[in-house]
PDB file of N, CA and C in Angstrom:
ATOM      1  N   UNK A   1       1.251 -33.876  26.802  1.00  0.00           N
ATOM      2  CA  UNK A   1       0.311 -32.836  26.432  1.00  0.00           C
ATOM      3  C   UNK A   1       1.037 -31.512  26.158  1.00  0.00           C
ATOM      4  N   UNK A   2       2.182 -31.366  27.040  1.00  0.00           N
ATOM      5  CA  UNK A   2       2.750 -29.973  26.947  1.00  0.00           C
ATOM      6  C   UNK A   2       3.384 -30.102  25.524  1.00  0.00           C
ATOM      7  N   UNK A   3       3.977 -31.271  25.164  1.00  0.00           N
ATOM      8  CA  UNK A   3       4.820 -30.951  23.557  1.00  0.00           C
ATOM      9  C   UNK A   3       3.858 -30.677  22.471  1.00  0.00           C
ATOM     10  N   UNK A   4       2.281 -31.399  22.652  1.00  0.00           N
ATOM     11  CA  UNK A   4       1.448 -30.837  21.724  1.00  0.00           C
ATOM     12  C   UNK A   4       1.587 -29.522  21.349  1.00  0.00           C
ATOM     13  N   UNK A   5       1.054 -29.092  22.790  1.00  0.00           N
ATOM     14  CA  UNK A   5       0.764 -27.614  22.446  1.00  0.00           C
ATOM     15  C   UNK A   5       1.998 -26.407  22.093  1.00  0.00           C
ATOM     16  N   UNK A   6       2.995 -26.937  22.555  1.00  0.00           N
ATOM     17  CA  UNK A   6       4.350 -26.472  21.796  1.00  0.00           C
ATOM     18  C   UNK A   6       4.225 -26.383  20.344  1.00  0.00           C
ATOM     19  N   UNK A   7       4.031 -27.556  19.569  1.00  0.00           N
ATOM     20  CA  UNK A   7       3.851 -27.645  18.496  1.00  0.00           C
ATOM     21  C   UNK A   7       2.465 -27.155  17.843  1.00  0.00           C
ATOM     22  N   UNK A   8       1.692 -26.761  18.077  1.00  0.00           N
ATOM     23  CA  UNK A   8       0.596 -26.237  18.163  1.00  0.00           C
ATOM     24  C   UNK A   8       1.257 -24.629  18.101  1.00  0.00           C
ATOM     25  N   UNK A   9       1.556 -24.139  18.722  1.00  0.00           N
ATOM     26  CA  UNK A   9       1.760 -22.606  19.225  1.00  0.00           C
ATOM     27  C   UNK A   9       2.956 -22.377  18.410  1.00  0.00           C
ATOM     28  N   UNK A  10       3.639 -23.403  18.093  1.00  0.00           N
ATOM     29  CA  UNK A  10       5.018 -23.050  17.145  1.00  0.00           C
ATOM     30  C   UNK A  10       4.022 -22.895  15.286  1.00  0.00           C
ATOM     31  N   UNK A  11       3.011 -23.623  15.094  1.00  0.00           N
ATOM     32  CA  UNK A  11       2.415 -23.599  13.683  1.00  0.00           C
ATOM     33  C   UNK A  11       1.578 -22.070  13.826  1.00  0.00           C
ATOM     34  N   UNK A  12       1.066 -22.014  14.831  1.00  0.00           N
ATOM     35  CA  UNK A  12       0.773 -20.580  14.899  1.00  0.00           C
ATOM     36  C   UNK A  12       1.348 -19.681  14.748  1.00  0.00           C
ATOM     37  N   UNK A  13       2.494 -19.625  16.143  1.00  0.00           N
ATOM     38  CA  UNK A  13       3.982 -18.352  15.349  1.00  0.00           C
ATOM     39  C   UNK A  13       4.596 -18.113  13.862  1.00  0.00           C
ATOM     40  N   UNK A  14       4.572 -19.764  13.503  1.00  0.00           N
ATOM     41  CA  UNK A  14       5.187 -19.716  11.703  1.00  0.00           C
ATOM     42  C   UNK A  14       3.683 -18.850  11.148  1.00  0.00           C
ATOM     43  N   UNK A  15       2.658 -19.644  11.188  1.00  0.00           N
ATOM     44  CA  UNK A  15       1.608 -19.004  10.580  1.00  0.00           C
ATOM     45  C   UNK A  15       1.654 -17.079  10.580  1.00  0.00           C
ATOM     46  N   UNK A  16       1.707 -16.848  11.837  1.00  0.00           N
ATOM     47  CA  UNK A  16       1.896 -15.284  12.032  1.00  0.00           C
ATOM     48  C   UNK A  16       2.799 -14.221  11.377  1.00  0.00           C
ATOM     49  N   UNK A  17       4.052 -15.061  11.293  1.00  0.00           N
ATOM     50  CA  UNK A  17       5.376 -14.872  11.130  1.00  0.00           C
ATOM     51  C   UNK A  17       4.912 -14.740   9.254  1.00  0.00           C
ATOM     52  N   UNK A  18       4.795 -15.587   8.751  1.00  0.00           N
ATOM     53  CA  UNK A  18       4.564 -15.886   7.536  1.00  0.00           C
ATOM     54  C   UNK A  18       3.776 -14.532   6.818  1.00  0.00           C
ATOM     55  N   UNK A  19       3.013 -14.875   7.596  1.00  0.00           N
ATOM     56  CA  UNK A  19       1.545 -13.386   7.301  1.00  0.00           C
ATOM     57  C   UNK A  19       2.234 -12.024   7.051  1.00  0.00           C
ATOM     58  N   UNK A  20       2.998 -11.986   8.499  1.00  0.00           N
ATOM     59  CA  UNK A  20       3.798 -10.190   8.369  1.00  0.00           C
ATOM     60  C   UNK A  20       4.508 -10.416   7.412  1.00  0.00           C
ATOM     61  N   UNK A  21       5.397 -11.459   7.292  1.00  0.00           N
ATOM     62  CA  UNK A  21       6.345 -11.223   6.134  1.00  0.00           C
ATOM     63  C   UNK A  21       5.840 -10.709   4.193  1.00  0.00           C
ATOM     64  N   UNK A  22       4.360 -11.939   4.047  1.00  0.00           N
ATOM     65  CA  UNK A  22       3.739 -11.143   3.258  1.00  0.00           C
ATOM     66  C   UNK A  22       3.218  -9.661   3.200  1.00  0.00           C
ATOM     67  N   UNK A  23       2.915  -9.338   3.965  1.00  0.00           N
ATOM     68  CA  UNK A  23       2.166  -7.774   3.890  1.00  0.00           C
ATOM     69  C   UNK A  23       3.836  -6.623   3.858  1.00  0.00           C
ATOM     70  N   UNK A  24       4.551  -7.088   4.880  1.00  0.00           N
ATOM     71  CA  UNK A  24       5.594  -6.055   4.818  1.00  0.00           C
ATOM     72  C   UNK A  24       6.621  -6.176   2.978  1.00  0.00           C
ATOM     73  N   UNK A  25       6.428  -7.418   2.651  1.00  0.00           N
ATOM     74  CA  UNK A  25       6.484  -7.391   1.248  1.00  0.00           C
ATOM     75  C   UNK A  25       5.927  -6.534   0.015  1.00  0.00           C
ATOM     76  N   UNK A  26       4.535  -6.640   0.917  1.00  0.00           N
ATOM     77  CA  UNK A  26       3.772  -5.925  -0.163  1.00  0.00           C
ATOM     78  C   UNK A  26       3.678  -4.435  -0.031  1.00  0.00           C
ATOM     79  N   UNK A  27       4.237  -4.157   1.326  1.00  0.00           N
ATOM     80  CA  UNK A  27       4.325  -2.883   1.505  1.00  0.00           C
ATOM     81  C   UNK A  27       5.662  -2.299   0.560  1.00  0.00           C
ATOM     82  N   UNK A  28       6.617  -2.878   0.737  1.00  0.00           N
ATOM     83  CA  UNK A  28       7.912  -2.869   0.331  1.00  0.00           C
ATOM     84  C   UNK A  28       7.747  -1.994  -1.326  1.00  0.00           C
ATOM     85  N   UNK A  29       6.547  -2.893  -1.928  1.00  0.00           N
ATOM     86  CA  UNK A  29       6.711  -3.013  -3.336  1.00  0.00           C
ATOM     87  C   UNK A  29       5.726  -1.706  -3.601  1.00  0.00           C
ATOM     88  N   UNK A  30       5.369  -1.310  -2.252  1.00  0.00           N
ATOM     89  CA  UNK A  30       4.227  -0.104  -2.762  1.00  0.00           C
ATOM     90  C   UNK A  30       5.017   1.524  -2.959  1.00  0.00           C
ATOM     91  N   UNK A  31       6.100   0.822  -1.620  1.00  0.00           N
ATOM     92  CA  UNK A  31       6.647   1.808  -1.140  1.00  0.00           C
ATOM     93  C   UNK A  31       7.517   2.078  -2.731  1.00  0.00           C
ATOM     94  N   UNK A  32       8.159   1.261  -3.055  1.00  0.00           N
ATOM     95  CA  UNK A  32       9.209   1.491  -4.501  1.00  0.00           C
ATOM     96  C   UNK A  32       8.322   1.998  -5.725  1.00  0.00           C
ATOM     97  N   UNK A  33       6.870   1.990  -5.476  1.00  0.00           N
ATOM     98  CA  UNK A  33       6.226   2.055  -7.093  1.00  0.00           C
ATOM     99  C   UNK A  33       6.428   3.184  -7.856  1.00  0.00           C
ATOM    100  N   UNK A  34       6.248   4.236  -6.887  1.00  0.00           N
ATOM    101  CA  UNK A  34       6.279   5.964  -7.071  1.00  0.00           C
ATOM    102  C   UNK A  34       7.496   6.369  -6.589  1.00  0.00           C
ATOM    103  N   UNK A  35       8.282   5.673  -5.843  1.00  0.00           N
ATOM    104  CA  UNK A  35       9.346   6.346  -5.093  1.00  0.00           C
ATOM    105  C   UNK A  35      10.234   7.534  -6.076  1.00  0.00           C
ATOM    106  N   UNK A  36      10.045   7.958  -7.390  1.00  0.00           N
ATOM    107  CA  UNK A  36      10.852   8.749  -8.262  1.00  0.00           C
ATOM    108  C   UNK A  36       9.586   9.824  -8.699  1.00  0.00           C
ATOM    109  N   UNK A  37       8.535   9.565  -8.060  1.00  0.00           N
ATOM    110  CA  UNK A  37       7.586  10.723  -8.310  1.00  0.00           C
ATOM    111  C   UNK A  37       7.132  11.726  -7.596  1.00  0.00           C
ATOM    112  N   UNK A  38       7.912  13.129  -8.007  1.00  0.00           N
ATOM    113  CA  UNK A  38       7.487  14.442  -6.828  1.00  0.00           C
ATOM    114  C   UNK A  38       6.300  14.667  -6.655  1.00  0.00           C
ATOM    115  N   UNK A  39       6.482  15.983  -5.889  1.00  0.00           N
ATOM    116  CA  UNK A  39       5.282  16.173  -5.314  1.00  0.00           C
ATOM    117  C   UNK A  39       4.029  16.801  -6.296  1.00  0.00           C
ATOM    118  N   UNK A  40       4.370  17.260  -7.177  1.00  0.00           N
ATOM    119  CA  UNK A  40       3.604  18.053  -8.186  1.00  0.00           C
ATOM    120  C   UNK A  40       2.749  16.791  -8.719  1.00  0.00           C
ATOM    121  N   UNK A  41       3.425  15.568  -9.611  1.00  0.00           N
ATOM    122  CA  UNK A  41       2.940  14.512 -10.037  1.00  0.00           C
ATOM    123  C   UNK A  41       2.459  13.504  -9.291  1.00  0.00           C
ATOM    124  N   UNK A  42       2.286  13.127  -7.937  1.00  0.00           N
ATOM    125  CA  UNK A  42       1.998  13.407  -6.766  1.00  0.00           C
ATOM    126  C   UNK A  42       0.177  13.336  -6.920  1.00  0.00           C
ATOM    127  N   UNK A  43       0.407  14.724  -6.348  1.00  0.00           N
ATOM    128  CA  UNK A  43      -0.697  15.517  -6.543  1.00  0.00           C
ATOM    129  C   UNK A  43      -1.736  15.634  -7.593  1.00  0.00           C
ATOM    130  N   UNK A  44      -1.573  15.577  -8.886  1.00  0.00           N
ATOM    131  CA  UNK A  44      -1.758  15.012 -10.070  1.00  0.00           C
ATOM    132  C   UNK A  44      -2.284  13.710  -9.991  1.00  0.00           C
ATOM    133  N   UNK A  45      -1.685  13.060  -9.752  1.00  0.00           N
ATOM    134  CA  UNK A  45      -2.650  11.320  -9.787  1.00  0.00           C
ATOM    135  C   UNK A  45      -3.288  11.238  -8.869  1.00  0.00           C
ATOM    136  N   UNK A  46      -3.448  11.778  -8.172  1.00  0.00           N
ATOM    137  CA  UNK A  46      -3.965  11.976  -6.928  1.00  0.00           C
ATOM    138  C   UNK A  46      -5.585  11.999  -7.492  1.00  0.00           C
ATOM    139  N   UNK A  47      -5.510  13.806  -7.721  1.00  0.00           N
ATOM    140  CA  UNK A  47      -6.340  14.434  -7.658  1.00  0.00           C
ATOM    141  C   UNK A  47      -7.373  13.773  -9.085  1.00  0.00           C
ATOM    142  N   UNK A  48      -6.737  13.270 -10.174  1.00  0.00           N
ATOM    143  CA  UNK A  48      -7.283  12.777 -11.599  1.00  0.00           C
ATOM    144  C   UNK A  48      -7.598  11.264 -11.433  1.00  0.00           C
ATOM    145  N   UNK A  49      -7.076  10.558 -10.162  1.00  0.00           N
ATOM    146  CA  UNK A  49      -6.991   9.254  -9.952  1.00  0.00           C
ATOM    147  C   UNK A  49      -6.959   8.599 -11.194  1.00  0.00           C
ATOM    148  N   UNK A  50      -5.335   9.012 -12.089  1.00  0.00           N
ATOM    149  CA  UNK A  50      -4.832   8.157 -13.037  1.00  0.00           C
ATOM    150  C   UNK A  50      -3.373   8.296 -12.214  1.00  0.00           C
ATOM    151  N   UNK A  51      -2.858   6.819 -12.727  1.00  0.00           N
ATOM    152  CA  UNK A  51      -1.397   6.617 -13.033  1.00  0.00           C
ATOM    153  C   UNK A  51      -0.482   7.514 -13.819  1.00  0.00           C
ATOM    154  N   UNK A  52       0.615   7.391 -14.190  1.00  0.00           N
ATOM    155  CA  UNK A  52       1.760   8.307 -14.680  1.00  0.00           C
ATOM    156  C   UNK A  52       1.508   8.324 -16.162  1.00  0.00           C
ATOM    157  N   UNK A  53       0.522   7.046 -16.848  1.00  0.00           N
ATOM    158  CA  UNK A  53       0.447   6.990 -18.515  1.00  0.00           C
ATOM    159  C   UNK A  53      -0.727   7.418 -18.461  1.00  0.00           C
ATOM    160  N   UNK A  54      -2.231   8.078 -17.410  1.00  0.00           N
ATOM    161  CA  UNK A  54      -3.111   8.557 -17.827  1.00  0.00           C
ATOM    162  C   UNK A  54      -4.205   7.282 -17.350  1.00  0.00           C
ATOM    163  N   UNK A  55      -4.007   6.582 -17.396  1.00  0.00           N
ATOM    164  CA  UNK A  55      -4.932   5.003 -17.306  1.00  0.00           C
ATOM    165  C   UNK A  55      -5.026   5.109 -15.683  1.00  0.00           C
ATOM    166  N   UNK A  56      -6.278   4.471 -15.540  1.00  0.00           N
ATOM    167  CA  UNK A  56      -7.130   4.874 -13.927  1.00  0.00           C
ATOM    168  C   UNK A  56      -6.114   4.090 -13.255  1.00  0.00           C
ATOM    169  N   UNK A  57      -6.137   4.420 -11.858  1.00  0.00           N
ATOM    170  CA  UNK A  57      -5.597   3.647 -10.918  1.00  0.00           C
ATOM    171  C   UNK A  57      -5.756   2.053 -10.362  1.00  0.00           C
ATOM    172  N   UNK A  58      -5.632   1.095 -10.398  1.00  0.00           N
ATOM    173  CA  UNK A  58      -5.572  -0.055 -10.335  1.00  0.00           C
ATOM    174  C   UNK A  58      -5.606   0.266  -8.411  1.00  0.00           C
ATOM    175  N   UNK A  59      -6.415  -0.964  -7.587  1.00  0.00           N
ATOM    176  CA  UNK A  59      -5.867  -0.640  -6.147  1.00  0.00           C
ATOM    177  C   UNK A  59      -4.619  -1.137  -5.618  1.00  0.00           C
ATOM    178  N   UNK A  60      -3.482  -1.667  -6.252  1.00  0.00           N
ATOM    179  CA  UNK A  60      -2.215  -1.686  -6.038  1.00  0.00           C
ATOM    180  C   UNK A  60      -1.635  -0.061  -6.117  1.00  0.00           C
ATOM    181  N   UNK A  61      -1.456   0.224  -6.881  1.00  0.00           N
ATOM    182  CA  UNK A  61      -1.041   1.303  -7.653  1.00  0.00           C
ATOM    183  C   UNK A  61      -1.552   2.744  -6.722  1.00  0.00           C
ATOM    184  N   UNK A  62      -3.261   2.699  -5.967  1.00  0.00           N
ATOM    185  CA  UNK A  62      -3.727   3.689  -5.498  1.00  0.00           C
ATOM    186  C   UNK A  62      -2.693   3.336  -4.233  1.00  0.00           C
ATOM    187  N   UNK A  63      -2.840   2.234  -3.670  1.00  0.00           N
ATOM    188  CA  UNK A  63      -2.298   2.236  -2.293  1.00  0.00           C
ATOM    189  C   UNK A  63      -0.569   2.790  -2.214  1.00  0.00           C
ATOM    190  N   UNK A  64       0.205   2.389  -3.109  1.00  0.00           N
ATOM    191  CA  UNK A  64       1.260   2.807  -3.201  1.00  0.00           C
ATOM    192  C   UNK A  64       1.181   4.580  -3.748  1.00  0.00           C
ATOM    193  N   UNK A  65       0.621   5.100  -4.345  1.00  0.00           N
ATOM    194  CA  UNK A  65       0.129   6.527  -4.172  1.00  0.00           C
ATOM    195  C   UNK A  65      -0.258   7.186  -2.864  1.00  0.00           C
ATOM    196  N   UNK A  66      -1.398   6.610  -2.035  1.00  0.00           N
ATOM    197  CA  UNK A  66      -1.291   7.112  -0.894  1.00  0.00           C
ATOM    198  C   UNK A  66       0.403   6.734  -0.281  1.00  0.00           C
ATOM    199  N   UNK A  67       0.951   5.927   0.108  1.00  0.00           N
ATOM    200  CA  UNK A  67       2.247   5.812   0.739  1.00  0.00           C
ATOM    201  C   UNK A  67       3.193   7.095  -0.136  1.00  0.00           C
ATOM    202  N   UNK A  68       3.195   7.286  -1.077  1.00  0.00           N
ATOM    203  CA  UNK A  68       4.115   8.414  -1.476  1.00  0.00           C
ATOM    204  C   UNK A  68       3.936   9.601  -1.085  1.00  0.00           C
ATOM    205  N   UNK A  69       2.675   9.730  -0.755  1.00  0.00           N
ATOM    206  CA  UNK A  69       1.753  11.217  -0.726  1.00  0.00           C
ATOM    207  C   UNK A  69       2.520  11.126   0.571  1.00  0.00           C
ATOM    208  N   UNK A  70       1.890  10.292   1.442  1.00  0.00           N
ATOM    209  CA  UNK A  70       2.033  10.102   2.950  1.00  0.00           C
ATOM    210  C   UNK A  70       4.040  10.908   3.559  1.00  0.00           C
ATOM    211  N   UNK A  71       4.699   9.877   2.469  1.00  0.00           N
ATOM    212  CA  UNK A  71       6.132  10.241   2.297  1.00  0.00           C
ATOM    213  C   UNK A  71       6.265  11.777   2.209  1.00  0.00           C
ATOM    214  N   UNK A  72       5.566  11.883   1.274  1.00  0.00           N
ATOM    215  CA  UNK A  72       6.015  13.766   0.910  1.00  0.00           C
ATOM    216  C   UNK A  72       5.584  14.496   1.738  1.00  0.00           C
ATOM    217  N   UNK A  73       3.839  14.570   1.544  1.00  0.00           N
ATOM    218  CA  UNK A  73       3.289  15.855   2.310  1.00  0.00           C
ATOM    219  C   UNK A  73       2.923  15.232   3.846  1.00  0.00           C
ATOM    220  N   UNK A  74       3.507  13.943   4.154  1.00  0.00           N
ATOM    221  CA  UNK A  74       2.618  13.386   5.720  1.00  0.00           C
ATOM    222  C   UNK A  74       1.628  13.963   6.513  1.00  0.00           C
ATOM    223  N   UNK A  75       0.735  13.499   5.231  1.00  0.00           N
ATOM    224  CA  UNK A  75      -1.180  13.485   5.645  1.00  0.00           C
ATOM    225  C   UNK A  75      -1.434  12.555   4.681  1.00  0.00           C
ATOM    226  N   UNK A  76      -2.994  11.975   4.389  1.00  0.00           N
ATOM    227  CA  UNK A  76      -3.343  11.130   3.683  1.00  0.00           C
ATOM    228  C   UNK A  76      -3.731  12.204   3.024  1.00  0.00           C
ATOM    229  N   UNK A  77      -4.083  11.692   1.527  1.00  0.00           N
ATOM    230  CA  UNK A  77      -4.285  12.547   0.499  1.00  0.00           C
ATOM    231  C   UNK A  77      -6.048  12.571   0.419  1.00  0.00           C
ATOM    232  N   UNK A  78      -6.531  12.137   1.405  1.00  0.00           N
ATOM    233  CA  UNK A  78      -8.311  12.449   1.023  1.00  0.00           C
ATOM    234  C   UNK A  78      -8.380  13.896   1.980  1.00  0.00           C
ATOM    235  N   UNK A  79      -7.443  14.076   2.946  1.00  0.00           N
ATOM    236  CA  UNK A  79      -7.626  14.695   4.099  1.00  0.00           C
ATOM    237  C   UNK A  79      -7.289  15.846   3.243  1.00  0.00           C
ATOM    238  N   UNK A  80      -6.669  16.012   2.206  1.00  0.00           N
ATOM    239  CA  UNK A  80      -6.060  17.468   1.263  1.00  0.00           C
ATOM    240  C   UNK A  80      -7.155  17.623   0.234  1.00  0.00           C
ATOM    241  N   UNK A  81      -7.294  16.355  -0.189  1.00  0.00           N
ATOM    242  CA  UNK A  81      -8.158  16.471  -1.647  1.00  0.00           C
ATOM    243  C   UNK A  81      -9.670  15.969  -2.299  1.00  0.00           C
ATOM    244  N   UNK A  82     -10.590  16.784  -2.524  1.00  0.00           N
ATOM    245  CA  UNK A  82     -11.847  15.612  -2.723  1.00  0.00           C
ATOM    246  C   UNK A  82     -11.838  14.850  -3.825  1.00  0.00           C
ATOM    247  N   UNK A  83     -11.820  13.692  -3.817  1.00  0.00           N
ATOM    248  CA  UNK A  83     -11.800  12.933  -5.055  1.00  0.00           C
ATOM    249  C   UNK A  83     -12.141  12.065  -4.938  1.00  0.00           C
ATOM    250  N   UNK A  84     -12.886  10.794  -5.812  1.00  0.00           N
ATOM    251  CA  UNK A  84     -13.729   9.921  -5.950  1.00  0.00           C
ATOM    252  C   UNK A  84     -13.205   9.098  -5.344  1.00  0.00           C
ATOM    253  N   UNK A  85     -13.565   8.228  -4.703  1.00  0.00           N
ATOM    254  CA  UNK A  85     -12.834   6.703  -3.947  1.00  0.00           C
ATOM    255  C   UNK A  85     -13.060   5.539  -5.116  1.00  0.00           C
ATOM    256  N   UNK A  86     -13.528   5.634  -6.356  1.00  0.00           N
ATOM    257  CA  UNK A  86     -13.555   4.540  -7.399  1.00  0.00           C
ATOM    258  C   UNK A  86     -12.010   4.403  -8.153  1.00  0.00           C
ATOM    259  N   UNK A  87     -11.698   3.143  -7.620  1.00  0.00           N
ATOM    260  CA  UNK A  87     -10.436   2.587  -8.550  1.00  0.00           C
ATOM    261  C   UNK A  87     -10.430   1.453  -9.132  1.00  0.00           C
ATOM    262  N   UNK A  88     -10.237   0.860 -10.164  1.00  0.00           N
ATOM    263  CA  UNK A  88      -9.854  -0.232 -10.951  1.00  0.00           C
ATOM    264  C   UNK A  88      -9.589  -1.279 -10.019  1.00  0.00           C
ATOM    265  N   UNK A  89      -9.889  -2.671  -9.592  1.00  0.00           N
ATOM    266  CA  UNK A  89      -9.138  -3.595  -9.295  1.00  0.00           C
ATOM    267  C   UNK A  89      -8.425  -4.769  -9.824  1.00  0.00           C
ATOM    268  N   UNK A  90      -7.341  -4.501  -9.164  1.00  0.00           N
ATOM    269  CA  UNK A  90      -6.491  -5.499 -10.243  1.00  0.00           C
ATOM    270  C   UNK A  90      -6.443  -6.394 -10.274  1.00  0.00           C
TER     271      UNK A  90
END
């Protein structure tokens, strides 16, 4: 009975294990999206909730915006700015 549940609790850990590795991935890729965009432009997509070519924000794209904001000015950017919570999903 005990090796069951070994094996049992080991598909769980992979399962877990697996999970963080996706999300810290996806964090990874949020974190790089904007990483070359100051604070001025920033602020700007922010506040217009478009991307860098003008075209609305996709929610990939918003979330990696908040993480840059977060980077620069460390606050979330609703807490600075009023602006619509409607974004594109991708």
């Amino acid at each position: 009975m005990l090796a069951r549940g070994n094996a049992l609790m080991t598909r769980s850990t992979v399962a877990c294990w697996t999970t963080l590795e996706r999300h810290f991935d996806q964090h990874v890729r949020q974190v790089e999206y904007f990483r070359q965009a100051g604070p001025d432009a920033v602020a700007r997509m922010w506040q217009t909730q478009t991307n860098e070519r003008g075209k609305c924000l996709t929610q990939f794209e918003r979330d990696a915006l908040i993480e840059r904001h977060c980077e620069l000015f460390g606050i979330w950017p609703s807490a600075q700015y009023s602006v619509s919570e409607e974004v594109v999903q991708a």
